[in-house]
N, C-alpha and C. Protein backbone atom coordinates (compact mmCIF):
# COMPACT_ATOMS: atom_id res chain seq x y z
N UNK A 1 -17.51 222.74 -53.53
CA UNK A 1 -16.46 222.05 -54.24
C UNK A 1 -15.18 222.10 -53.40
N UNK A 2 -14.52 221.05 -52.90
CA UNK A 2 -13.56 220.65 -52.54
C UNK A 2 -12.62 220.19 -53.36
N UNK A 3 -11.35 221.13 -52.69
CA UNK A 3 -10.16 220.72 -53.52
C UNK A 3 -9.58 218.62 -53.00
N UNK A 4 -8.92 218.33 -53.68
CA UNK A 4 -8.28 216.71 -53.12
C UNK A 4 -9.19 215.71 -52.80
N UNK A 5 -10.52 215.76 -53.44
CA UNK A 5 -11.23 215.17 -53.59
C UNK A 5 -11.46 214.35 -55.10
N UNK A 6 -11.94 212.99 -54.79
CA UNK A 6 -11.92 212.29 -56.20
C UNK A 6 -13.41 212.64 -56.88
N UNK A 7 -13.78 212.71 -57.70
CA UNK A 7 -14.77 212.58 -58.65
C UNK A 7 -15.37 211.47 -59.13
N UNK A 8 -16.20 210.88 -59.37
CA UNK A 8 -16.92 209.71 -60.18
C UNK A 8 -17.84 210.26 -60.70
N UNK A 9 -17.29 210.62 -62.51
CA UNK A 9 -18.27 210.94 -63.40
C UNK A 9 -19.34 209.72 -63.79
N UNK A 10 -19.11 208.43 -63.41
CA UNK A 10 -20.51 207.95 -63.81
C UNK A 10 -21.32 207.77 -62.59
N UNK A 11 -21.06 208.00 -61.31
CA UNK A 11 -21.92 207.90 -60.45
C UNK A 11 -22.29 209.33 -60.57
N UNK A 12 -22.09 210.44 -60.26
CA UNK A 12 -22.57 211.74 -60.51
C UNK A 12 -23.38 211.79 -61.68
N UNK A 13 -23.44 211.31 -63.11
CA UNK A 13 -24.04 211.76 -64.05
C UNK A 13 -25.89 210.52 -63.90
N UNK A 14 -25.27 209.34 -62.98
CA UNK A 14 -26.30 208.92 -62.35
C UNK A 14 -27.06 208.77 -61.74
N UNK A 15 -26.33 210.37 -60.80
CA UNK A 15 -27.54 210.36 -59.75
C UNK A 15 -28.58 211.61 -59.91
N UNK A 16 -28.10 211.76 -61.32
CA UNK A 16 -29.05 213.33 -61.64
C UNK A 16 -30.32 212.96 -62.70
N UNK A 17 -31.62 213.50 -62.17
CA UNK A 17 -32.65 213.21 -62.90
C UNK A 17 -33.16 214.31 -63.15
N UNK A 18 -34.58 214.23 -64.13
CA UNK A 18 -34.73 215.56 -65.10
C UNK A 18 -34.37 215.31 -66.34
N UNK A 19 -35.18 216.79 -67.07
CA UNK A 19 -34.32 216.32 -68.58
C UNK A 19 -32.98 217.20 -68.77
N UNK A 20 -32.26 217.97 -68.03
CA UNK A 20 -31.32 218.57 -68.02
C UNK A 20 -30.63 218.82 -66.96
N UNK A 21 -29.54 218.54 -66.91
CA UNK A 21 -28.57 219.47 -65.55
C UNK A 21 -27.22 219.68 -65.51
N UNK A 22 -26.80 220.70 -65.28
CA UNK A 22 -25.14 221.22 -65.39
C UNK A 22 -24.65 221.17 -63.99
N UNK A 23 -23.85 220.46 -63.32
CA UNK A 23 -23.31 220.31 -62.10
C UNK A 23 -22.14 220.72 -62.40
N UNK A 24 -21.45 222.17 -61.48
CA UNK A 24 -20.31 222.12 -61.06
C UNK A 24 -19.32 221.01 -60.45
N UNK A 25 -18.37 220.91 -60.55
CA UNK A 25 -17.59 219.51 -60.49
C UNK A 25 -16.02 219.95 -59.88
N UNK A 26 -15.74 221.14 -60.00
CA UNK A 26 -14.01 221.20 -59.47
C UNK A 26 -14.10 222.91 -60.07
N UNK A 27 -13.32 223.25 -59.70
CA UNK A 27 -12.32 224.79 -60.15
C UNK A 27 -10.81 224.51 -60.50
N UNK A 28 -10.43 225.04 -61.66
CA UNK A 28 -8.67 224.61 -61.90
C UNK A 28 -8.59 226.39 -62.26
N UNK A 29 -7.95 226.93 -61.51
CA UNK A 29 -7.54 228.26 -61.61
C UNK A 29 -8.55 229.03 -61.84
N UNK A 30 -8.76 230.01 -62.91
CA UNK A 30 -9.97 230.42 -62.69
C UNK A 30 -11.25 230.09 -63.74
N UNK A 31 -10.87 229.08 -64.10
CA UNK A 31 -11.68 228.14 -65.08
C UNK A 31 -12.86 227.14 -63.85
N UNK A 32 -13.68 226.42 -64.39
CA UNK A 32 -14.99 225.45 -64.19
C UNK A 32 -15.16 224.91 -64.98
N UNK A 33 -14.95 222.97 -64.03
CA UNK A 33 -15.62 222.00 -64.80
C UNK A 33 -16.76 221.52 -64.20
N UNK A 34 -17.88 221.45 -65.60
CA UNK A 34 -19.23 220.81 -65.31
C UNK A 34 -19.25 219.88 -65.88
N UNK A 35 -20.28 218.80 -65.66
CA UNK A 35 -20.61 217.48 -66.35
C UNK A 35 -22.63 218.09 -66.45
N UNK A 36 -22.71 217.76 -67.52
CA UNK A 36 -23.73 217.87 -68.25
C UNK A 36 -24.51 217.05 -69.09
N UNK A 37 -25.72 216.75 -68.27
CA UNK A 37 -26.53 215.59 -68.52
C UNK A 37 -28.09 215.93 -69.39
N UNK A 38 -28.03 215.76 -70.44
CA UNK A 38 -29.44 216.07 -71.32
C UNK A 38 -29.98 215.04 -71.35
N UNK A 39 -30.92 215.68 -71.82
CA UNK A 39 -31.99 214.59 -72.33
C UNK A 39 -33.26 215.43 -73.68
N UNK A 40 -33.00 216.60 -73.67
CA UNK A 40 -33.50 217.44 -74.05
C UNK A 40 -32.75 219.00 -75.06
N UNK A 41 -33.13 219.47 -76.10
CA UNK A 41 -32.06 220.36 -76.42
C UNK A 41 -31.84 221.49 -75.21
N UNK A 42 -30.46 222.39 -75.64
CA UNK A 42 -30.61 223.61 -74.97
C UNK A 42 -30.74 224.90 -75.47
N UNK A 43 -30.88 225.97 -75.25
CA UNK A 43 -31.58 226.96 -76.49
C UNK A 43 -30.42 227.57 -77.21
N UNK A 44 -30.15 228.36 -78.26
CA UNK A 44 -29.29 228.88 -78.73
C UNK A 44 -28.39 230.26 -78.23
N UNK A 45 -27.40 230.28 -77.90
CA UNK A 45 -26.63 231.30 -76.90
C UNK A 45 -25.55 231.56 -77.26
N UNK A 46 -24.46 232.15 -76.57
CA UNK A 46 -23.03 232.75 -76.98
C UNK A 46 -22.62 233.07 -75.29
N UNK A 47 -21.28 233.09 -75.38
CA UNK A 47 -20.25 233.07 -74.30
C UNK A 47 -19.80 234.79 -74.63
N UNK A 48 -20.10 235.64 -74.52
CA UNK A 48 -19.17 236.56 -74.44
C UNK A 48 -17.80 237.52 -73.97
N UNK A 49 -17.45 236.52 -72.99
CA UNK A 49 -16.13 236.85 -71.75
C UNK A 49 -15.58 235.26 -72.03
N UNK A 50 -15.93 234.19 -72.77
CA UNK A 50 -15.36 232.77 -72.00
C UNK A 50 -15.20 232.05 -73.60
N UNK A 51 -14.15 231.25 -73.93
CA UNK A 51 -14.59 230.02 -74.98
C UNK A 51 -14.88 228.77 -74.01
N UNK A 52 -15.76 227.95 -74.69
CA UNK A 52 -16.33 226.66 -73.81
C UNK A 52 -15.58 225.81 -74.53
N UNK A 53 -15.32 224.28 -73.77
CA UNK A 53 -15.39 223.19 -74.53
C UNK A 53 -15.76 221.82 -74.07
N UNK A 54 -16.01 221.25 -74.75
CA UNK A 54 -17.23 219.73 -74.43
C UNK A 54 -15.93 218.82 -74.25
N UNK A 55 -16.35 217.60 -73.66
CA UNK A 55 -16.03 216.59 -73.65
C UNK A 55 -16.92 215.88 -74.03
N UNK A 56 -17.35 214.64 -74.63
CA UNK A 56 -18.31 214.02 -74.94
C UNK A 56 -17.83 212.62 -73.85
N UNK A 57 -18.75 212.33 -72.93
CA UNK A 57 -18.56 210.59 -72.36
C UNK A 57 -19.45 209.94 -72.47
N UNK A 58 -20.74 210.25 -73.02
CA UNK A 58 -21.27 209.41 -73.20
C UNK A 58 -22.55 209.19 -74.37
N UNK A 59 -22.88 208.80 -75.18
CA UNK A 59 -24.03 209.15 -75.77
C UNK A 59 -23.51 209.92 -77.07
N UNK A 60 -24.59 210.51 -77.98
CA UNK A 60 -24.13 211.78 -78.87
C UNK A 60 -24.19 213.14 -78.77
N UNK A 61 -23.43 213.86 -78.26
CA UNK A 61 -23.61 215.73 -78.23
C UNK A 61 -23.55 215.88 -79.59
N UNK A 62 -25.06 216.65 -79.79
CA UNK A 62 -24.67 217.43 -80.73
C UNK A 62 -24.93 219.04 -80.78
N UNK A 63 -23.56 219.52 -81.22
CA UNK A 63 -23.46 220.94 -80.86
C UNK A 63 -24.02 221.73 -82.89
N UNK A 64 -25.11 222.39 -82.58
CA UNK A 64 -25.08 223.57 -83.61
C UNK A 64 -25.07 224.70 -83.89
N UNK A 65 -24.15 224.96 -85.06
CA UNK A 65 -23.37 226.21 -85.34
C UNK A 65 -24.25 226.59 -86.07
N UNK A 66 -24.41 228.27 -86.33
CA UNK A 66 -24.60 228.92 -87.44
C UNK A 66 -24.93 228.25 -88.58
N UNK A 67 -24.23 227.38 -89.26
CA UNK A 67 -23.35 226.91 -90.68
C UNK A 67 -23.39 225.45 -90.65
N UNK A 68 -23.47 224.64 -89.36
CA UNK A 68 -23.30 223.26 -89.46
C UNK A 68 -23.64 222.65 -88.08
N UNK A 69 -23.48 221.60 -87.87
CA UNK A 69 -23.98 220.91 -86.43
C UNK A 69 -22.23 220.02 -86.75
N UNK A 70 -22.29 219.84 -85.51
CA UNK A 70 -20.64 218.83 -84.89
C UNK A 70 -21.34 218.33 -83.96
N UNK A 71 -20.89 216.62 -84.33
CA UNK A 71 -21.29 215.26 -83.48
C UNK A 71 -20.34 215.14 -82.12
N UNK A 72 -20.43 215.08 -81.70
CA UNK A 72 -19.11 214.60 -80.63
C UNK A 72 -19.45 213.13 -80.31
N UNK A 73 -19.11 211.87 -80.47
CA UNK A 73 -18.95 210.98 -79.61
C UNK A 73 -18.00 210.70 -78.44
N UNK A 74 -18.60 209.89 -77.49
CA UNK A 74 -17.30 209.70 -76.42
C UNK A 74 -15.94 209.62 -77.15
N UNK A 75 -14.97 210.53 -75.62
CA UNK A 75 -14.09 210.72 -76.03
C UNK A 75 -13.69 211.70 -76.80
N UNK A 76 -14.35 212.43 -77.73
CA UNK A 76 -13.94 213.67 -78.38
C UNK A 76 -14.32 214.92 -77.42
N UNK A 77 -13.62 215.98 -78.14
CA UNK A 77 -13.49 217.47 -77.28
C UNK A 77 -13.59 217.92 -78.54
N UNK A 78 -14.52 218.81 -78.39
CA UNK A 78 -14.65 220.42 -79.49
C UNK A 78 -15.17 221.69 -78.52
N UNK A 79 -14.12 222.57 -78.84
CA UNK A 79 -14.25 224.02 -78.04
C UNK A 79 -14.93 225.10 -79.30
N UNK A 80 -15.50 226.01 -78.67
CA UNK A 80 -16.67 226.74 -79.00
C UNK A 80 -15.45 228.26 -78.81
N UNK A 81 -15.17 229.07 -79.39
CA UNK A 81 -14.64 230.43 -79.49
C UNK A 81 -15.46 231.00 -78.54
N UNK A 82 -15.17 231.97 -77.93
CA UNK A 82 -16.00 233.40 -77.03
C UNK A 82 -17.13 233.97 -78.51
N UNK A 83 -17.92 233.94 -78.42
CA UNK A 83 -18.98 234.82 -79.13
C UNK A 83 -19.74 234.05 -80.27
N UNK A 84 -19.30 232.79 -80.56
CA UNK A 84 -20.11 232.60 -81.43
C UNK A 84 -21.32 231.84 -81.08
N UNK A 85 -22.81 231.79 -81.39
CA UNK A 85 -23.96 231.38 -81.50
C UNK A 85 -23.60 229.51 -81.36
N UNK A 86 -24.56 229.15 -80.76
CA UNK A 86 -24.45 227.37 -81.07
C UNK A 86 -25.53 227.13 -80.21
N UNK A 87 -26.26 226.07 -80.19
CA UNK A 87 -26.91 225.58 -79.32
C UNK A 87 -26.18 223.60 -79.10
N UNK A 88 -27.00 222.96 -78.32
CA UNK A 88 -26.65 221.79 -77.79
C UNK A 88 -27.65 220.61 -77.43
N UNK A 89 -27.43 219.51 -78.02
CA UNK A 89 -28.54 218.61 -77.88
C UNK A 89 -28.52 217.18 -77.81
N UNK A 90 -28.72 216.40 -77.30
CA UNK A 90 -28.26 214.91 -77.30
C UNK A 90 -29.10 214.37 -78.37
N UNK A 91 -28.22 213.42 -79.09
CA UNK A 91 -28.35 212.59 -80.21
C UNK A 91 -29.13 211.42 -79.79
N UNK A 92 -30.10 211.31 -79.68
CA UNK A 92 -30.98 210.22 -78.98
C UNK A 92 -31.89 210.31 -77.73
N UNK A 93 -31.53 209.46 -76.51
CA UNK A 93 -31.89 210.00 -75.25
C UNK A 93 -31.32 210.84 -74.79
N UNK A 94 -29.94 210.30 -74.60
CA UNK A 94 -29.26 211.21 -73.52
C UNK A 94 -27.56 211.36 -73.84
N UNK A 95 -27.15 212.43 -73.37
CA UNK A 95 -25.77 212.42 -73.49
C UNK A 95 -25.27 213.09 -72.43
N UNK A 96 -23.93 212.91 -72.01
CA UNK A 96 -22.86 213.08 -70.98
C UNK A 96 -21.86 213.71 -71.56
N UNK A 97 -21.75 214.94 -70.78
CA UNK A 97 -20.14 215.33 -71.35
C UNK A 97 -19.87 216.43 -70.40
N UNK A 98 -18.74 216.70 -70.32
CA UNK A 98 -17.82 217.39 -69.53
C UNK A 98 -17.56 219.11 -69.95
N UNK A 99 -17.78 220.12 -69.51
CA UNK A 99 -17.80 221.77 -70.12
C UNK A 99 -16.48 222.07 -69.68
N UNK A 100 -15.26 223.04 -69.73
CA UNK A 100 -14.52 223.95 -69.60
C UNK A 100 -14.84 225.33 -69.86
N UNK A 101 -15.01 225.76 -68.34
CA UNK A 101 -15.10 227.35 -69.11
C UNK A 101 -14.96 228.09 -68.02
N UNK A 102 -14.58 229.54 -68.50
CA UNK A 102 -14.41 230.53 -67.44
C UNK A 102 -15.34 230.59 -66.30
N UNK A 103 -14.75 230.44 -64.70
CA UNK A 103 -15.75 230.51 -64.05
C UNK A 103 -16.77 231.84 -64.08
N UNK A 104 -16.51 232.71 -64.24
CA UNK A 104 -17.58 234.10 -64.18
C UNK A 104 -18.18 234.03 -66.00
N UNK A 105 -18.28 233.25 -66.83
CA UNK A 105 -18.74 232.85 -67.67
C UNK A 105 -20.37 233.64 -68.02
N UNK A 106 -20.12 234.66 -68.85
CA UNK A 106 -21.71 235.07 -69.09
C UNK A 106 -22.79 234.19 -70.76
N UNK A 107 -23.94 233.81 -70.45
CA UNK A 107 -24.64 233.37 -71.08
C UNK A 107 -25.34 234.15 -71.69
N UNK A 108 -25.10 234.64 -72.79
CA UNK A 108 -26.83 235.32 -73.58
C UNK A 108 -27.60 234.50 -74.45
N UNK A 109 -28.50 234.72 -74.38
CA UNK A 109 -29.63 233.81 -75.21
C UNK A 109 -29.76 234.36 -76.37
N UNK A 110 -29.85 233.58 -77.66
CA UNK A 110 -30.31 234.25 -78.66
C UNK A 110 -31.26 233.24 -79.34
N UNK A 111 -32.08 234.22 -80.37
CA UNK A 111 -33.22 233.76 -80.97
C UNK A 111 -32.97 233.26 -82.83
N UNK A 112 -32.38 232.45 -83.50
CA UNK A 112 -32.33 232.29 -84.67
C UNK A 112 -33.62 232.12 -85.24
């Protein structure tokens, strides 16, 4: 990752195949942005050092909580607290969206 470099989130989110992939994309202090391309859910987990948050560009994210599921369509942002449970899944084929989160960011998996 190079700093002063431009980005093209729809050529990047097009040149990735598979049913999943998280590409690093830039560093802004000591934060990381990814663009994140499903096609498939992802399993249920928690951030314990980091809060995350989505961008939605394309398609439907849908993020589930404990208690409820949140849609994101393009254009919306919903951030996730440090510790709580959610998993992630595109509303159809596929969805595009953008992560914020601590770069040293730890993942645990959990089993509901």
């Amino acid at each position: 990752m190079e700093s002063l470099q431009r980005i093209d989130l729809h050529e990047t989110s097009k040149a990735v195949a598979g049913s999943y992939a998280n590409v690093p994309l830039n560093l802004v202090n000591d934060h990381i942005i990814r663009i994140s391309i499903m096609t498939e859910p992802f399993y249920w987990h928690y951030h314990p050092n980091s809060d995350e948050s989505f961008l939605c560009l394309e398609g439907v994210l849908v993020i589930d909580l404990e208690g409820e599921s949140i849609e994101l369509h393009p254009g919306q942002l919903f951030t996730i607290p440090r510790n709580v449970l959610h998993k992630t899944s595109p509303k159809g084929g596929r969805s595009v969206n953008l992560t914020f989160e601590l770069e040293g960011m730890e993942t645990v998996r959990n089993v509901l």
